[in-house]
C-alpha atoms as a PDB file:
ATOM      1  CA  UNK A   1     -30.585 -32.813  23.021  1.00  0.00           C
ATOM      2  CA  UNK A   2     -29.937 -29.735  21.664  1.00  0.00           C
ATOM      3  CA  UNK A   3     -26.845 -29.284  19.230  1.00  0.00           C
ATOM      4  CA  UNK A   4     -24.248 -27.409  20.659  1.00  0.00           C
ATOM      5  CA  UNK A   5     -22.783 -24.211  19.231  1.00  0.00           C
ATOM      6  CA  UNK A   6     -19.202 -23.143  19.062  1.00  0.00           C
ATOM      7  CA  UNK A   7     -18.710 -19.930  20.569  1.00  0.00           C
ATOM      8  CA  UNK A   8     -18.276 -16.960  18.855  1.00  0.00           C
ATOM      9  CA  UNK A   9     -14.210 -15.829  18.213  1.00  0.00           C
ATOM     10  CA  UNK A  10     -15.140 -12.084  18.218  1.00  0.00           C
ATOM     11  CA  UNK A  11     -11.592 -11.159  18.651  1.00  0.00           C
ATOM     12  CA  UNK A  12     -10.573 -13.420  15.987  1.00  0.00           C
ATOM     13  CA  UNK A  13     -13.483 -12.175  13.182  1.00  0.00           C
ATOM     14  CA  UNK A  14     -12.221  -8.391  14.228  1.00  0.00           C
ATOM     15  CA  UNK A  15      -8.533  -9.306  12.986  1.00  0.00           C
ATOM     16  CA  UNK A  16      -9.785 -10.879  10.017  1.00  0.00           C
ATOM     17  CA  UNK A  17     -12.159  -7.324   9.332  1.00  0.00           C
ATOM     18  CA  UNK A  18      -8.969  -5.494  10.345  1.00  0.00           C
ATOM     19  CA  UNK A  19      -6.991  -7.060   7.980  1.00  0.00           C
ATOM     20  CA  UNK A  20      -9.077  -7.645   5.006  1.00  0.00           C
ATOM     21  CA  UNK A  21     -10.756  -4.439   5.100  1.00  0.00           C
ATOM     22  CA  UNK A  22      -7.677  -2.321   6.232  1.00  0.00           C
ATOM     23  CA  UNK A  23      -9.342   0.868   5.140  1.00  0.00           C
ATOM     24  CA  UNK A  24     -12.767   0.295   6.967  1.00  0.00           C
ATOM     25  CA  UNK A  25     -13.466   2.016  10.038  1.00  0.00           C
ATOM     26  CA  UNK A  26     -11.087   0.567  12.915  1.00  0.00           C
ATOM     27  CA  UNK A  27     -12.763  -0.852  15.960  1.00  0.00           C
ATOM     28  CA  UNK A  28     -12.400   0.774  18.585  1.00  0.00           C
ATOM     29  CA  UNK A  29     -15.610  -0.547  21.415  1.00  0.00           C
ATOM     30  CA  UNK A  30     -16.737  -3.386  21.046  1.00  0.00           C
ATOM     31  CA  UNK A  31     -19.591  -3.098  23.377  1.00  0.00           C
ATOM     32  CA  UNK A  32     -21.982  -5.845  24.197  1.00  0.00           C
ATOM     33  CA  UNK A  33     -24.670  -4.501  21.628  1.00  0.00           C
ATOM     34  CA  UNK A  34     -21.968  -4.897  18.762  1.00  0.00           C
ATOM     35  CA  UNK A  35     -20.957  -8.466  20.424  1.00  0.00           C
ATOM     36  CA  UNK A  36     -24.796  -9.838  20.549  1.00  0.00           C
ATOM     37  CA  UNK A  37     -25.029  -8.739  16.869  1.00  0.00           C
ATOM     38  CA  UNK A  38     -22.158 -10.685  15.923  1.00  0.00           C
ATOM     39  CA  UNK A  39     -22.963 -13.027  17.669  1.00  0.00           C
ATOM     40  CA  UNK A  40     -26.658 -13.514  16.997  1.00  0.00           C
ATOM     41  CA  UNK A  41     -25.194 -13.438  12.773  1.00  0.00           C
ATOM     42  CA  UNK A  42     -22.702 -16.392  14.032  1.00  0.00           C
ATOM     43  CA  UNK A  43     -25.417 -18.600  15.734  1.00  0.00           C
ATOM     44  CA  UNK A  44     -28.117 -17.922  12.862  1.00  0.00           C
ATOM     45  CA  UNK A  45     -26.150 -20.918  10.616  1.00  0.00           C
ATOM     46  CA  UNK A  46     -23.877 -23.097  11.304  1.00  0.00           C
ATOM     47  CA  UNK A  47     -22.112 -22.539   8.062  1.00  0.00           C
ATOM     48  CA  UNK A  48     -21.299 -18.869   9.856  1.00  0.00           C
ATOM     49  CA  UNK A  49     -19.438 -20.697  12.476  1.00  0.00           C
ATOM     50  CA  UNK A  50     -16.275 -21.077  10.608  1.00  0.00           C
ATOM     51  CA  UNK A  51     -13.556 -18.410  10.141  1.00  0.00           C
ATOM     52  CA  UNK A  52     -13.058 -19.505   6.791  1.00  0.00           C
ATOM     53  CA  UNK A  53     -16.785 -18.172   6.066  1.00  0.00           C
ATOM     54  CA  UNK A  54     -16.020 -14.783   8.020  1.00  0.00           C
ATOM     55  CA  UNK A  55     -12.858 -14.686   5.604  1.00  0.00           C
ATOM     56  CA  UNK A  56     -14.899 -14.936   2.403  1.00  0.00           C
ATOM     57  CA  UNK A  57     -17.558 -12.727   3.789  1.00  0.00           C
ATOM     58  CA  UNK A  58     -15.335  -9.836   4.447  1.00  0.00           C
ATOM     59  CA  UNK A  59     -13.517 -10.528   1.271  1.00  0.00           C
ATOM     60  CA  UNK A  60     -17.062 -10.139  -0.392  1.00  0.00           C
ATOM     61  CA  UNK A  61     -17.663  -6.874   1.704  1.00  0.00           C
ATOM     62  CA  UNK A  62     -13.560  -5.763  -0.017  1.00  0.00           C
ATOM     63  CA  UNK A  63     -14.921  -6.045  -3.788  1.00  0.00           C
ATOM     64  CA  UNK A  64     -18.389  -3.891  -3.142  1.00  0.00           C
ATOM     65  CA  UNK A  65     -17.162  -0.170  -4.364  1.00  0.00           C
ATOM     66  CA  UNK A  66     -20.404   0.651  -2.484  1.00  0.00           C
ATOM     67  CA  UNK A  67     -19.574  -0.774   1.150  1.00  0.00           C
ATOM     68  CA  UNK A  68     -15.985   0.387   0.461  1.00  0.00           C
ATOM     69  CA  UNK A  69     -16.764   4.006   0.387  1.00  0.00           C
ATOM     70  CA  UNK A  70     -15.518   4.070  -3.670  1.00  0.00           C
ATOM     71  CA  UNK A  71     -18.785   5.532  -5.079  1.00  0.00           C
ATOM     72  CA  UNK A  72     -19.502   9.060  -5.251  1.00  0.00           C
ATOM     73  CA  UNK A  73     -21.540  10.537  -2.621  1.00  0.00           C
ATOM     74  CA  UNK A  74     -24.641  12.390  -3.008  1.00  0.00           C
ATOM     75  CA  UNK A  75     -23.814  16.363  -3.796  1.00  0.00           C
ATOM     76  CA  UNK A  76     -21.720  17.854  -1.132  1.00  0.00           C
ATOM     77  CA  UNK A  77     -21.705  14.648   0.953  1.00  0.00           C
ATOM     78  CA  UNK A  78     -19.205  11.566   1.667  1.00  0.00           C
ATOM     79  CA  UNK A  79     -19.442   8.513  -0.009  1.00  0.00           C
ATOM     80  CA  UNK A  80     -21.071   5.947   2.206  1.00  0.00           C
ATOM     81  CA  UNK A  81     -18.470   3.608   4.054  1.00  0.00           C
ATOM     82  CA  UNK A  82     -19.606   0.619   6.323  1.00  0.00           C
ATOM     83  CA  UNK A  83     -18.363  -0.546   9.630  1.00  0.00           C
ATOM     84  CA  UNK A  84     -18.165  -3.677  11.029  1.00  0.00           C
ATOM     85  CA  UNK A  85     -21.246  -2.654  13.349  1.00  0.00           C
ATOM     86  CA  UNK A  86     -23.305  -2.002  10.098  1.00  0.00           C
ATOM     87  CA  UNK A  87     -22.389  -4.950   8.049  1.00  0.00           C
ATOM     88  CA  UNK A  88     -23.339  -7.474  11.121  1.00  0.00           C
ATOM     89  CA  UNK A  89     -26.803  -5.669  12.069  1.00  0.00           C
ATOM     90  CA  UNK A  90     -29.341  -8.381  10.879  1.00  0.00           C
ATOM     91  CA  UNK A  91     -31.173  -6.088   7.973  1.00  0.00           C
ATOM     92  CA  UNK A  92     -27.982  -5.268   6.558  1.00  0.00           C
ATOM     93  CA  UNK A  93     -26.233  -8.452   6.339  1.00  0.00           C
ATOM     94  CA  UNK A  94     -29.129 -10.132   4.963  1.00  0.00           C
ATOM     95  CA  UNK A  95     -28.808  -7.263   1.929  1.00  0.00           C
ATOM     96  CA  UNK A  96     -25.064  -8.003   1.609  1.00  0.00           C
ATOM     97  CA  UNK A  97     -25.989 -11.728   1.323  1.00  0.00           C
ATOM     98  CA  UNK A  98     -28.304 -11.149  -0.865  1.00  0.00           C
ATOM     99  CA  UNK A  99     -26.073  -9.390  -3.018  1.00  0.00           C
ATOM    100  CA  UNK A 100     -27.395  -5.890  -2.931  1.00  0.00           C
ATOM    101  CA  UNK A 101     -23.949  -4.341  -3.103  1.00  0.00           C
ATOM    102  CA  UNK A 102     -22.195  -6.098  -5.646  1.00  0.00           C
ATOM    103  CA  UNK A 103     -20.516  -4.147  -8.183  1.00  0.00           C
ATOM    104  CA  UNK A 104     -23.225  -3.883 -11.751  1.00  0.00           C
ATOM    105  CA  UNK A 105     -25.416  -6.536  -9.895  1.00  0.00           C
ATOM    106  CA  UNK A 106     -28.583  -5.152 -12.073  1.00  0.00           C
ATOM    107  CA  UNK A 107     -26.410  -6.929 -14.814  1.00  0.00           C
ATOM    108  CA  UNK A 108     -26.919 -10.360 -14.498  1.00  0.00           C
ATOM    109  CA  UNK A 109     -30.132 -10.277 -12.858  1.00  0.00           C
ATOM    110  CA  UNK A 110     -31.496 -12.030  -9.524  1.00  0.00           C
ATOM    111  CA  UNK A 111     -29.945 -15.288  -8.050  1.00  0.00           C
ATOM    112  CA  UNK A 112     -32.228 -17.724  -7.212  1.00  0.00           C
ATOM    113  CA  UNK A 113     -32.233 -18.565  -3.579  1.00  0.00           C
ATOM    114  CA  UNK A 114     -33.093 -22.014  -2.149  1.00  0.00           C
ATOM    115  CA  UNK A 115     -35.834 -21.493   0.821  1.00  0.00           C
END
């Protein structure tokens, strides 16, 4: 048999966006493109399928001065702010996991990832 899969609380993973990223872009729609993306991100692992790892993921999202809008933007443009839509598209969150956008990441170097 096939394991089963919880489903997806989208309404409770928008609260905890909402409230840990309180400056992000509100949702307003959450159309069915936006709820297949999330969740196609929840059903990828089952370590997604927790609240707890939503939490910790958003909290991850908080400390990026990148994702946050908190770098400069280029000459007579915005700095770059993400939305919940962008950070659960499947390129995107991979880069987050990966730790593209964490603060002086070219410091440290790469983390080794188990395949």
């Amino acid at each position: 048999p096939k394991p089963t899969v919880s489903p997806c609380p989208h309404e409770q993973i928008i609260e905890l966006y909402h409230r840990i990223l309180p400056t992000a872009r509100r949702v307003v729609s959450w159309t069915a493109t936006r709820k297949g993306y999330l969740q196609a991100r929840w059903r990828e692992d089952k370590t997604r399928q927790s609240l707890a790892w939503w939490e910790k993921f958003f909290k991850d999202v908080a400390e990026s001065d990148f994702l946050c809008g908190r770098v400069r933007g280029k000459p007579g443009e915005s700095p770059f702010h993400s939305d919940l839509e962008w950070l659960i598209t499947q390129g995107n969150f991979i880069k987050i996991l990966e730790e593209k956008y964490v603060n002086n990441r070219g410091q440290e170097g790469p983390r080794k990832v188990a395949l």
